[in-house]
Protein backbone atom coordinates (compact mmCIF):
# COMPACT_ATOMS: atom_id res chain seq x y z
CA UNK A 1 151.37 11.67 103.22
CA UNK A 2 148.80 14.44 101.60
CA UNK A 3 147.84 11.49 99.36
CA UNK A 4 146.95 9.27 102.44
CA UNK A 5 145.05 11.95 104.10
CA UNK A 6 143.06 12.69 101.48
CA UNK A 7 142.05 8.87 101.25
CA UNK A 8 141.21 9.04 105.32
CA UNK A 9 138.90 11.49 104.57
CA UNK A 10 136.94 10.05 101.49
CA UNK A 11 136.70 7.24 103.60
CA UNK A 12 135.56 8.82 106.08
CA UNK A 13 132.69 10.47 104.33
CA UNK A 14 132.07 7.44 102.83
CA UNK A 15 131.45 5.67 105.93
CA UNK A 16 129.00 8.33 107.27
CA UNK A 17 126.85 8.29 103.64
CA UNK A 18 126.50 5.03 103.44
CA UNK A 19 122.73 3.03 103.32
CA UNK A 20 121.50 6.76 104.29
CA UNK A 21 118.46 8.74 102.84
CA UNK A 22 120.01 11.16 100.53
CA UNK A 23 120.91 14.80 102.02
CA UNK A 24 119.54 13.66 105.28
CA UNK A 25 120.75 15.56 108.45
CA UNK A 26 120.32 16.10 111.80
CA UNK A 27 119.66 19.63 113.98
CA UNK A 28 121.27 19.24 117.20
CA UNK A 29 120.44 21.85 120.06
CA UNK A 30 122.26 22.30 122.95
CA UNK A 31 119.60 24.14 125.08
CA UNK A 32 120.16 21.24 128.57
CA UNK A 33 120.61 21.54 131.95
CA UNK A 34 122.86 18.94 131.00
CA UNK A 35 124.36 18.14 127.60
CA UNK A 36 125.46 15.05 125.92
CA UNK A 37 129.47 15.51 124.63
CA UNK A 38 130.21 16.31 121.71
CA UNK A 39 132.47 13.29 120.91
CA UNK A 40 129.50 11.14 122.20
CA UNK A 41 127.20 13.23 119.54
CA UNK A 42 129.67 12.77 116.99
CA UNK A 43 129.35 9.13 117.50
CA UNK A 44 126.26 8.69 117.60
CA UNK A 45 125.49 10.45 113.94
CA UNK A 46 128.29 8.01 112.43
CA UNK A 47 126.65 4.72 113.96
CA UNK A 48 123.46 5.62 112.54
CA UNK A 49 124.79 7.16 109.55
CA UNK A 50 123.60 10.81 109.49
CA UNK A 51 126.24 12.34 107.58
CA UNK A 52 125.09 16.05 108.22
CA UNK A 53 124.54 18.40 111.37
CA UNK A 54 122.92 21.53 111.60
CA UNK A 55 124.40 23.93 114.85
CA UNK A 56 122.66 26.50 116.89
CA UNK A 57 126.06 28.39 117.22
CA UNK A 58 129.74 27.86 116.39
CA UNK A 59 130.69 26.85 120.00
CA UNK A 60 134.54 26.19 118.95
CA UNK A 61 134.67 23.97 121.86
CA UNK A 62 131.74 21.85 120.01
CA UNK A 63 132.63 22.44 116.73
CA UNK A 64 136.40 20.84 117.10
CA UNK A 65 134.78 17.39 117.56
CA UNK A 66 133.28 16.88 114.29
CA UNK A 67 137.27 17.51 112.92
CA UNK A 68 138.28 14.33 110.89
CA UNK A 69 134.27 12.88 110.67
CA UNK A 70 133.56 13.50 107.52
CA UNK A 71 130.14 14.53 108.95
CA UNK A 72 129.16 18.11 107.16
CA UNK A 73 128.57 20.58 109.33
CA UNK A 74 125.93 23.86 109.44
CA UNK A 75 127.51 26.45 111.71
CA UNK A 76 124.43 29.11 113.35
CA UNK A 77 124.85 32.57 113.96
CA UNK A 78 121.64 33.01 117.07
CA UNK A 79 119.99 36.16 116.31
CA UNK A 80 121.04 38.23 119.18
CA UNK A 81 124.62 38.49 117.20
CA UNK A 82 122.42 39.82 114.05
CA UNK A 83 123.01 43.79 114.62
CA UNK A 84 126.48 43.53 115.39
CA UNK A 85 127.24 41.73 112.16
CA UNK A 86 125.37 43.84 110.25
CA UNK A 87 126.57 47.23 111.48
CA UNK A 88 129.90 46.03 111.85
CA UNK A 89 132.07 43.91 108.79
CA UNK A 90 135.26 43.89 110.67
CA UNK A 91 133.31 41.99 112.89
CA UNK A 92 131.57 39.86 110.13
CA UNK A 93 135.57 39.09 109.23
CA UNK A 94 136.38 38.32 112.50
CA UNK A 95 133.22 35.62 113.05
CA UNK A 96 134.23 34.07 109.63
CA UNK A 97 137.92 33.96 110.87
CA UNK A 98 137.54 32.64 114.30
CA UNK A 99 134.39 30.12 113.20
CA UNK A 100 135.23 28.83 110.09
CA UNK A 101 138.38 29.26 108.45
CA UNK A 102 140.19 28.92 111.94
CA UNK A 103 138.53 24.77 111.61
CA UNK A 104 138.26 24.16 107.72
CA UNK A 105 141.24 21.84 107.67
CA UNK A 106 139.70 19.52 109.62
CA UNK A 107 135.85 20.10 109.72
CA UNK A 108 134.15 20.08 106.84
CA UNK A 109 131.92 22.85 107.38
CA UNK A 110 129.49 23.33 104.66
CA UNK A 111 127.18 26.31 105.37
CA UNK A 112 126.88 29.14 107.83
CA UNK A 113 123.20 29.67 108.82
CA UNK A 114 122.56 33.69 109.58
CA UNK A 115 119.88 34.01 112.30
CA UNK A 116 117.23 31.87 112.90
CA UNK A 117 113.78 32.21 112.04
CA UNK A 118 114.23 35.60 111.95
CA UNK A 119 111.09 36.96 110.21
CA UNK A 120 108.74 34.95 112.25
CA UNK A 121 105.86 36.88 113.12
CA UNK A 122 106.24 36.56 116.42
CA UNK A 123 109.48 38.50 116.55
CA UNK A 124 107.37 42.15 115.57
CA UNK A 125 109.89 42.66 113.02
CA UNK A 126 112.78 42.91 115.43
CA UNK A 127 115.46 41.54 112.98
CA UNK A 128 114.01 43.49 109.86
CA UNK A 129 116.74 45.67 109.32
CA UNK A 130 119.48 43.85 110.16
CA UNK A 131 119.01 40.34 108.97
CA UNK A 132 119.94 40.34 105.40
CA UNK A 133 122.98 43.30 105.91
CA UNK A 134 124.62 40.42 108.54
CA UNK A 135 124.29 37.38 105.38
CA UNK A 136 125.68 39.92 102.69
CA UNK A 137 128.95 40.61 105.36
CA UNK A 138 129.20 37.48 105.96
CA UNK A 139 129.05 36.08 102.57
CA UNK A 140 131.72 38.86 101.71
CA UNK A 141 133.69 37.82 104.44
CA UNK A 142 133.60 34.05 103.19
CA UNK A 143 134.02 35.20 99.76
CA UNK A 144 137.58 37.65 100.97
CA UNK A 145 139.04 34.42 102.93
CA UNK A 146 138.68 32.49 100.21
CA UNK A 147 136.16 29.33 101.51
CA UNK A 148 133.07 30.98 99.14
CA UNK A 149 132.82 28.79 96.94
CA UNK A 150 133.28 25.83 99.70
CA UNK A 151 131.19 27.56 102.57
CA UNK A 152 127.87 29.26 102.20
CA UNK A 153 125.68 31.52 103.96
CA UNK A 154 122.01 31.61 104.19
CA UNK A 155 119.28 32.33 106.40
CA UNK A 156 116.69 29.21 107.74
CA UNK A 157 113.27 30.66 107.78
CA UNK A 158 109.98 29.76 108.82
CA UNK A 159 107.75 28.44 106.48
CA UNK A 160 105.47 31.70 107.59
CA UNK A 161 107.44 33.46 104.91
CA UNK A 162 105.21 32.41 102.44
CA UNK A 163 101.49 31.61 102.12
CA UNK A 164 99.15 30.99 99.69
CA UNK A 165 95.60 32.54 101.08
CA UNK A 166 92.79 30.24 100.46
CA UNK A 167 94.58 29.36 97.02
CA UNK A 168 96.25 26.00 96.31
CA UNK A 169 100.44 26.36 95.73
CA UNK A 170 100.39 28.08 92.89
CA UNK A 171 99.24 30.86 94.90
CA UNK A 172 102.15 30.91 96.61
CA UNK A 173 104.04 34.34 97.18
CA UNK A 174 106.12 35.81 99.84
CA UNK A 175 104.22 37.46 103.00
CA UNK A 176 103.32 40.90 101.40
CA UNK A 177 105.15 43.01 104.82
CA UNK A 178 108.34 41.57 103.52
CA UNK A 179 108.01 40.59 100.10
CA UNK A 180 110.31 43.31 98.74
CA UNK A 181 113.02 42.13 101.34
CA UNK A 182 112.68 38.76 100.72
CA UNK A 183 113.06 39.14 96.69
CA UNK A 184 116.34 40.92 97.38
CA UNK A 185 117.38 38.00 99.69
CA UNK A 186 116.32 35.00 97.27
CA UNK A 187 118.13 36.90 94.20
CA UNK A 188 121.58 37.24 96.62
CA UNK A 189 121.12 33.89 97.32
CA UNK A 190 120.78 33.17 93.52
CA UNK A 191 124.00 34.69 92.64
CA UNK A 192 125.78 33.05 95.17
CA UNK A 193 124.97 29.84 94.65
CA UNK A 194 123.48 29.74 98.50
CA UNK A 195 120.37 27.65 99.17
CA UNK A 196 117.08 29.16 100.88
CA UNK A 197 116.61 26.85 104.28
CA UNK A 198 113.11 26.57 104.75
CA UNK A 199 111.60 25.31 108.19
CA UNK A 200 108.03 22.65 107.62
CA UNK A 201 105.97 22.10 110.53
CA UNK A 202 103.00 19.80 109.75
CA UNK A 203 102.74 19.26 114.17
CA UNK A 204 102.38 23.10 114.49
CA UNK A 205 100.03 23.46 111.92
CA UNK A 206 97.69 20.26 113.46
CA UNK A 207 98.70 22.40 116.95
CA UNK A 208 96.84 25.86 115.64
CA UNK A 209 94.55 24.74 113.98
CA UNK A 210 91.57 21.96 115.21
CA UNK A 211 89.96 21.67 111.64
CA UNK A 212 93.16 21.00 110.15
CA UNK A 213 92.69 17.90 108.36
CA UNK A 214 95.03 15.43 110.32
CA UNK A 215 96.00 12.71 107.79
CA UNK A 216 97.12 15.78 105.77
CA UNK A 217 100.02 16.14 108.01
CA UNK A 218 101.12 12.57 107.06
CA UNK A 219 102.52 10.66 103.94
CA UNK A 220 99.92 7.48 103.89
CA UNK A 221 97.71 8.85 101.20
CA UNK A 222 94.51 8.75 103.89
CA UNK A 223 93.64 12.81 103.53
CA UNK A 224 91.41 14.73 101.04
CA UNK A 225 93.63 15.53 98.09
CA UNK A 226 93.81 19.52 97.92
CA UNK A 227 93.54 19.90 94.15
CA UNK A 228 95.43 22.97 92.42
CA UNK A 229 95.17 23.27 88.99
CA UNK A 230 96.26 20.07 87.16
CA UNK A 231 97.95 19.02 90.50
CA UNK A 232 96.65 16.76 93.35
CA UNK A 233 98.65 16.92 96.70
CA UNK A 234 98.07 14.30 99.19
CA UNK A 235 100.22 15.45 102.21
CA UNK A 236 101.24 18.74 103.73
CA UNK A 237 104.92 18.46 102.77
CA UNK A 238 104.43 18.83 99.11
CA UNK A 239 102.20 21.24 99.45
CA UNK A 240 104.64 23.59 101.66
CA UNK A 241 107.04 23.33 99.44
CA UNK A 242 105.68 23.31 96.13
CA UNK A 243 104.22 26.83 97.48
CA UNK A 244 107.51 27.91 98.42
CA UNK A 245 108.56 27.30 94.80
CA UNK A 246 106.03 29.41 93.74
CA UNK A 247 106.92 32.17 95.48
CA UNK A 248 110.69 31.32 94.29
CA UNK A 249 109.45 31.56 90.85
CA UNK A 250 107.26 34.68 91.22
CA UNK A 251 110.38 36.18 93.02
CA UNK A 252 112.62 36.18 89.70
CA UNK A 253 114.66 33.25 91.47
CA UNK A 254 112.82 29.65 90.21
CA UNK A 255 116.51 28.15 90.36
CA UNK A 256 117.83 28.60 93.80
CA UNK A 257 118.26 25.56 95.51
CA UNK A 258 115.64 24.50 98.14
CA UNK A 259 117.00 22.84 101.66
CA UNK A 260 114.65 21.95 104.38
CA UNK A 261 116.31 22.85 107.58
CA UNK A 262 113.92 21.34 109.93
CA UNK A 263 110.99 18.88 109.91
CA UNK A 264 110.15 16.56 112.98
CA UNK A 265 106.97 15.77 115.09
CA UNK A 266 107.31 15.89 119.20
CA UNK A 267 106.73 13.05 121.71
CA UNK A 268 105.60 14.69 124.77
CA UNK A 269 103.67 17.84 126.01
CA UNK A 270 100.37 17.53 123.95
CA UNK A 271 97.69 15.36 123.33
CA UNK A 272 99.45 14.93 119.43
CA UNK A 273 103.19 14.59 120.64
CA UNK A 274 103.32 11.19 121.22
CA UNK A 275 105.45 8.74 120.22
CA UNK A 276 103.18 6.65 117.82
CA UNK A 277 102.58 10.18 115.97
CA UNK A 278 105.91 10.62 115.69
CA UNK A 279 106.98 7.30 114.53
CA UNK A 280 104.18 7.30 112.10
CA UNK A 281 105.57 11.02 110.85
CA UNK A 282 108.72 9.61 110.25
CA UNK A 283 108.35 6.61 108.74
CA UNK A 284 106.77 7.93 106.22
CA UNK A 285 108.66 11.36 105.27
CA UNK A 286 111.79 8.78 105.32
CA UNK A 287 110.21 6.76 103.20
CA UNK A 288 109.30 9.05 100.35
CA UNK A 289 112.80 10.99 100.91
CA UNK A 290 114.20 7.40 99.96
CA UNK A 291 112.68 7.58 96.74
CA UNK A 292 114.35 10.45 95.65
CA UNK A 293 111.27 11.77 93.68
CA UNK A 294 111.06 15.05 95.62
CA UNK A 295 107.35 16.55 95.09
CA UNK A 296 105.65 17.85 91.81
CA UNK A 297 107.20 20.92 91.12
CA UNK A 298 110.41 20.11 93.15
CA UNK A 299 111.75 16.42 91.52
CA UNK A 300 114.79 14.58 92.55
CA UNK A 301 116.12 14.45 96.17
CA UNK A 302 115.46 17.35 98.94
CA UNK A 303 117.92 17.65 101.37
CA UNK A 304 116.80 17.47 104.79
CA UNK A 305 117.86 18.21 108.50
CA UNK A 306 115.53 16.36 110.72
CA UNK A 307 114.80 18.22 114.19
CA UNK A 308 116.10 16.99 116.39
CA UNK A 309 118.52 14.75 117.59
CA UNK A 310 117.70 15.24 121.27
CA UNK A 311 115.18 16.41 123.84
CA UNK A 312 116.09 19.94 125.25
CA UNK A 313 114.72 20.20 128.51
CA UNK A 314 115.42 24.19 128.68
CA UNK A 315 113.71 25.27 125.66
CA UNK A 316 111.30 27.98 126.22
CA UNK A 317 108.03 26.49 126.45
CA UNK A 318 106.12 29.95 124.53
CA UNK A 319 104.98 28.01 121.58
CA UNK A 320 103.74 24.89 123.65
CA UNK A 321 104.82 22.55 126.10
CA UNK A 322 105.66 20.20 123.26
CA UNK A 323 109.11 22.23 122.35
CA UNK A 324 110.92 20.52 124.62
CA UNK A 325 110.04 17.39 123.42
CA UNK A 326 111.23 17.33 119.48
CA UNK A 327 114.19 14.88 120.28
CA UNK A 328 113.87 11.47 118.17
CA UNK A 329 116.22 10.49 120.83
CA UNK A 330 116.08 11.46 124.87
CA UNK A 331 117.67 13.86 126.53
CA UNK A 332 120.51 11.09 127.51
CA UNK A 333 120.27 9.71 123.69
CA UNK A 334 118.75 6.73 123.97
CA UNK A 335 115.85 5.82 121.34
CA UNK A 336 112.80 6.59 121.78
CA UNK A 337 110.95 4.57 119.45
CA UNK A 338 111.93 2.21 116.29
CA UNK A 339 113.22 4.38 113.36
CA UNK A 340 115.23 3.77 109.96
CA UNK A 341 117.26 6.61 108.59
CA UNK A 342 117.55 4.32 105.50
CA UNK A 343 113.91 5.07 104.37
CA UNK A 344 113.95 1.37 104.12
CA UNK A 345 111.22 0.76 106.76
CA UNK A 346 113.28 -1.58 108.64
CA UNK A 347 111.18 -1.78 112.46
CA UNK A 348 114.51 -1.34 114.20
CA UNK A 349 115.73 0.96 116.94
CA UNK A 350 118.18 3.62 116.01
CA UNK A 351 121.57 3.29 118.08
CA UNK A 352 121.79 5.26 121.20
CA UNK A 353 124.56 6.90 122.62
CA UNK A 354 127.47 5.42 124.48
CA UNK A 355 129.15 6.17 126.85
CA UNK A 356 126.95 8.02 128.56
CA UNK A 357 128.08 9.08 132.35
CA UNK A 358 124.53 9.64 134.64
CA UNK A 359 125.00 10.68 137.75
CA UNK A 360 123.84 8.28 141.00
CA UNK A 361 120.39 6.41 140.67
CA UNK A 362 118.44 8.42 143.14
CA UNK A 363 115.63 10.28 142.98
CA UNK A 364 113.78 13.26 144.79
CA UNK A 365 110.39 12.34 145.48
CA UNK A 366 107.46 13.39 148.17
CA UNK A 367 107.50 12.31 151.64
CA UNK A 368 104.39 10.61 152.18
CA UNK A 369 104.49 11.05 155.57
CA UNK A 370 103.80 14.55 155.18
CA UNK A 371 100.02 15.63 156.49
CA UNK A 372 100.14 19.25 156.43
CA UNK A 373 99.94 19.52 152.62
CA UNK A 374 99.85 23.74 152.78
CA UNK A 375 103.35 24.33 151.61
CA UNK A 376 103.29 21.68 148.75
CA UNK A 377 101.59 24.60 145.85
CA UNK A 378 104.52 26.90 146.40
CA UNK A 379 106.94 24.52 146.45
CA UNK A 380 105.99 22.62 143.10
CA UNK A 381 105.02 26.24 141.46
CA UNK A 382 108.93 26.90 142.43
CA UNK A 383 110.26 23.62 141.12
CA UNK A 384 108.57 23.74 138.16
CA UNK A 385 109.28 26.89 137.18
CA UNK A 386 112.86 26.28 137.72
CA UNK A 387 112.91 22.50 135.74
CA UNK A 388 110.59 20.89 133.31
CA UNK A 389 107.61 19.98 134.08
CA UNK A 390 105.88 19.88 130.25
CA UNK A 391 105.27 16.06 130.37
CA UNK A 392 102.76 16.29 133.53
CA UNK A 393 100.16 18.61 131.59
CA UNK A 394 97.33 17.26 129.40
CA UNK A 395 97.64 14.32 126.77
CA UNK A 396 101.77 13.97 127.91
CA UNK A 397 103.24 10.99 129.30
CA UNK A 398 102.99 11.45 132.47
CA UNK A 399 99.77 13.34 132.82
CA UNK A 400 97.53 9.50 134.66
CA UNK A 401 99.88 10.11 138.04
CA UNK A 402 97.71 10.50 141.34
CA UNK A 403 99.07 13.34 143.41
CA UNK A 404 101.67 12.00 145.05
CA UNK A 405 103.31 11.29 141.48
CA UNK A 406 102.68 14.82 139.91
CA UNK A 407 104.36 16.19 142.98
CA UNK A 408 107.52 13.53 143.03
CA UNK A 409 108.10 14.47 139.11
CA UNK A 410 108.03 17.58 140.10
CA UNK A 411 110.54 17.57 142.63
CA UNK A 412 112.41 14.70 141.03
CA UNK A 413 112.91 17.30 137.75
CA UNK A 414 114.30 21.02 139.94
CA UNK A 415 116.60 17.82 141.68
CA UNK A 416 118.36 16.16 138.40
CA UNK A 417 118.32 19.49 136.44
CA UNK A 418 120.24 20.54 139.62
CA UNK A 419 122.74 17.63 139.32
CA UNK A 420 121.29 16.44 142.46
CA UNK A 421 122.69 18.74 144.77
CA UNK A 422 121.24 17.44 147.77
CA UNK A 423 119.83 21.07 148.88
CA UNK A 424 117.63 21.00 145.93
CA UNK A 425 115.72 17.74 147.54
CA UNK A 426 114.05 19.80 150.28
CA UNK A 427 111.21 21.42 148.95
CA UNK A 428 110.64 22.85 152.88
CA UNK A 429 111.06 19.28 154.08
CA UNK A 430 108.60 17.88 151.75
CA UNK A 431 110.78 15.56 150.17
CA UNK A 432 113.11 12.96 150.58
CA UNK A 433 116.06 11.18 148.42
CA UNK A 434 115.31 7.55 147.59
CA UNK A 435 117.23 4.42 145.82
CA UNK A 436 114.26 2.88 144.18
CA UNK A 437 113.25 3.90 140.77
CA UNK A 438 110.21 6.47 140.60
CA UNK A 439 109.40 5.80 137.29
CA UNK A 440 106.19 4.22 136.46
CA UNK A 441 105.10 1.60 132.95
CA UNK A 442 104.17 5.22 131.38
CA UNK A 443 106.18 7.90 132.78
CA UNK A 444 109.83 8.29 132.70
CA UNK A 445 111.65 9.71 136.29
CA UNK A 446 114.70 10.85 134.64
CA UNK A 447 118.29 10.37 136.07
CA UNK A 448 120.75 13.40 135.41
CA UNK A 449 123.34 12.74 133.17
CA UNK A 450 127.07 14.28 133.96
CA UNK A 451 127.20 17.64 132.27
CA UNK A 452 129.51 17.40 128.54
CA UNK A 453 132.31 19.33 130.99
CA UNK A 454 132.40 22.57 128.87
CA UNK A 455 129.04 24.34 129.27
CA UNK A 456 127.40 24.59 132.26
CA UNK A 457 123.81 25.69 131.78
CA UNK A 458 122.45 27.41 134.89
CA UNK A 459 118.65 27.17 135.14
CA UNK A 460 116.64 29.72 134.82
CA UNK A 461 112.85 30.58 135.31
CA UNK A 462 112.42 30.58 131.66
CA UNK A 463 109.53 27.48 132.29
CA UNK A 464 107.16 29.53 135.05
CA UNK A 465 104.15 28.69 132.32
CA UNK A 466 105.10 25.57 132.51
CA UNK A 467 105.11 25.33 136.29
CA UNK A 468 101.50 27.40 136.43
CA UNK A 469 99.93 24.94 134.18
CA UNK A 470 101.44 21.95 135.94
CA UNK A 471 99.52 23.28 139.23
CA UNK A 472 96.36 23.54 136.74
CA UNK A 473 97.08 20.12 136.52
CA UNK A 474 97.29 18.90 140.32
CA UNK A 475 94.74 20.80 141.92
């Protein structure tokens, strides 16, 4: 009987590894009004053959479904649990008892990813102190249980760790307000065998920065080589990452292995989220990761998690209206555009999710019969703030509707993200419900789908920018 279950799970993995770019994952956030289940995510990563997932958290309700896949799995720890972990190892025991070894007979959990991003420079140094104390406990507490050598911890940082100044690469070094920090990090990581999780934006850098050299951002070999000693680089990937193992190397810690925990390029929410962008982006980082020939200083395969599997229509919008919009499938997992996790470059559309439950197909739209138009600014200022309303702005997909539209969407959005209670299609009698489909050639009026039946995500007014550019927008 062991014997046959051990041959269930080779297969298993098998099945899930097979005709796929090597190390290639997926990042799968869960931040919805309403959330695809997990058995339907689970799924949808074996038909198209991603055989890793990177978590947010270690939702045990979530985390039970990948049992028996043979998909890998990247548990997160969110960085508001950081102090507690590090103050606190009985905790740090407790997390790796409850979140790991509590599943490891059936899920094959691979690493545990401590905080997220949690030198960014945006954060003020808020997690500082207590970011690498909550990897060492938890590494110990791996290690004490026994799974240490299975299950790993590290930390997935941005790639503002590290820069290289004006200098090619081989300028490379860790940020000098947390170089000594980060040396003692890469080194723990070196003796443990754990790999540093890098995060490479080339969007975000095209985003900040106008004179950024766009072709740089891609793999076609159309941008200015930056030249760095006897070293030409051709696309902003290699470059990243070659710096990064730089600043490995200058850190006493050239060996530890390098894992690139996100890399996508948005849809929706700026003029350079857009589907052809983002088809273009991945065709051709799938296509080199096919090869297997890594970059110049890195050779051989680099695993990566692509992000992300889905849209996340509750994201905070702080760092654009774009980071909503990351999924290379929609919020109810259907394909956006034609995609080949092979690396192959196969012009075929990746395979959606099934069955999918949506709620009725109605929609909350404006009452054209409506002349006194004085209420309407408060009302879609309210609904946006309370829904999503990122794809109406400038350069999105639904920025060409005439005012009628902009204020529909708007409705339409509070009403689906409020599984269409039929209170939230009021608006101070503005609007109405309707049968027929809102949506236009361009522009996507979305139907709710049913919630996954575990988490219930209550919205918040976490998008007000949203909703105060949106009324930049109409009037």
């Amino acid at each position: 009987m062991a014997r046959a279950t051990v041959l269930i799970w080779a297969f298993s993995v098998l099945l899930v590894s097979t005709n796929l770019v090597h190390g290639l994952g997926m990042n799968w956030g869960t931040q919805m009004a309403q959330n695809l289940h997990p058995s339907v995510v689970v799924q949808m990563l074996k038909d198209n053959k991603i055989g890793k997932v990177k978590l947010f958290d270690s939702d045990n309700w979530t985390v039970k479904y990948f049992a028996g896949s043979g998909i890998e799995v990247m548990l997160g720890i969110p960085n508001n649990q950081l102090a507690t972990l590090s103050d606190d190892y009985g905790k740090a025991k407790d997390w790796v008892k409850h979140n790991v070894t509590k599943h490891l007979k059936d899920v094959n959990i691979k690493y545990v990813a401590v905080g997220n991003e949690p030198f960014l420079k945006a954060y003020n140094g808020s997690h500082l102190k207590t970011t690498f104390p909550a990897l060492q406990n938890i590494q110990k507490a791996l290690n004490e249980a026994g799974v240490g050598d299975k299950v790993k911890a590290t930390i997935p940082q941005n790639a503002d760790v590290y820069d290289s100044g004006t200098g090619g690469p081989s300028a490379g070094d860790f940020r000098k307000d947390i170089r000594d920090l980060m040396v003692q990090i890469v080194r723990f990581f070196n003796a443990n065998n754990a790999p540093f999780l890098v995060n490479i934006y080339p969007f975000l850098s095209l985003y900040q920065n106008p004179d950024f050299p766009v072709e740089f951002a891609f793999f076609d070999g159309g941008a200015k080589p930056v030249q760095d000693k006897n070293i030409q680089y051709m696309n902003m990937f290699d470059a990243n990452l070659d710096t990064l193992v730089w600043s490995l190397k200058k850190s006493g810690a050239p060996n530890v292995k390098v894992m690139v925990g996100e890399i996508g390029w948005p849809t929706d929410g700026n003029k350079n989220a857009n589907v052809k962008m983002a088809k273009k982006f991945y065709d051709g980082l799938l296509r080199k990761l096919a090869t297997n020939k890594g970059t110049p200083l890195h050779p051989g395969y680099i695993e990566v998690y692509l992000f992300s599997l889905t849209d996340e229509n509750q994201k905070s919008v702080a760092p654009g209206n774009f980071e909503r919009h990351w999924g290379v499938f929609r919020y109810d997992g259907q394909p956006k555009f034609p995609m080949d996790f092979s690396g192959k470059g196969n012009d075929k559309m990746p395979i959606g999710a099934k069955n999918v439950q949506y709620l009725p197909a109605q929609w909350c739209v404006f009452n054209k019969d409506i002349k006194n138009m004085s209420l309407v600014t408060n009302n879609i200022q309210y609904s946006c703030s309370q829904s999503d309303c990122t794809s109406l702005n400038y350069g999105s997909t639904c920025n060409n509707l005439d005012k009628a539209g902009n204020i529909s969407y708007a409705f339409n959005m509070y009403f689906q993200m409020q599984n269409q209670d039929v209170e939230a299609c009021d608006f101070q009698g503005l609007a109405k419900i309707v049968k027929q489909n809102a949506s236009t050639s361009d522009c996507l009026f979305p139907i709710a789908i049913m919630s996954d039946g575990r988490r219930l995500h209550m919205v918040t007014g976490v998008s007000a920018l949203a909703g105060l550019l949106t009324l930049l927008v109409l009037f």
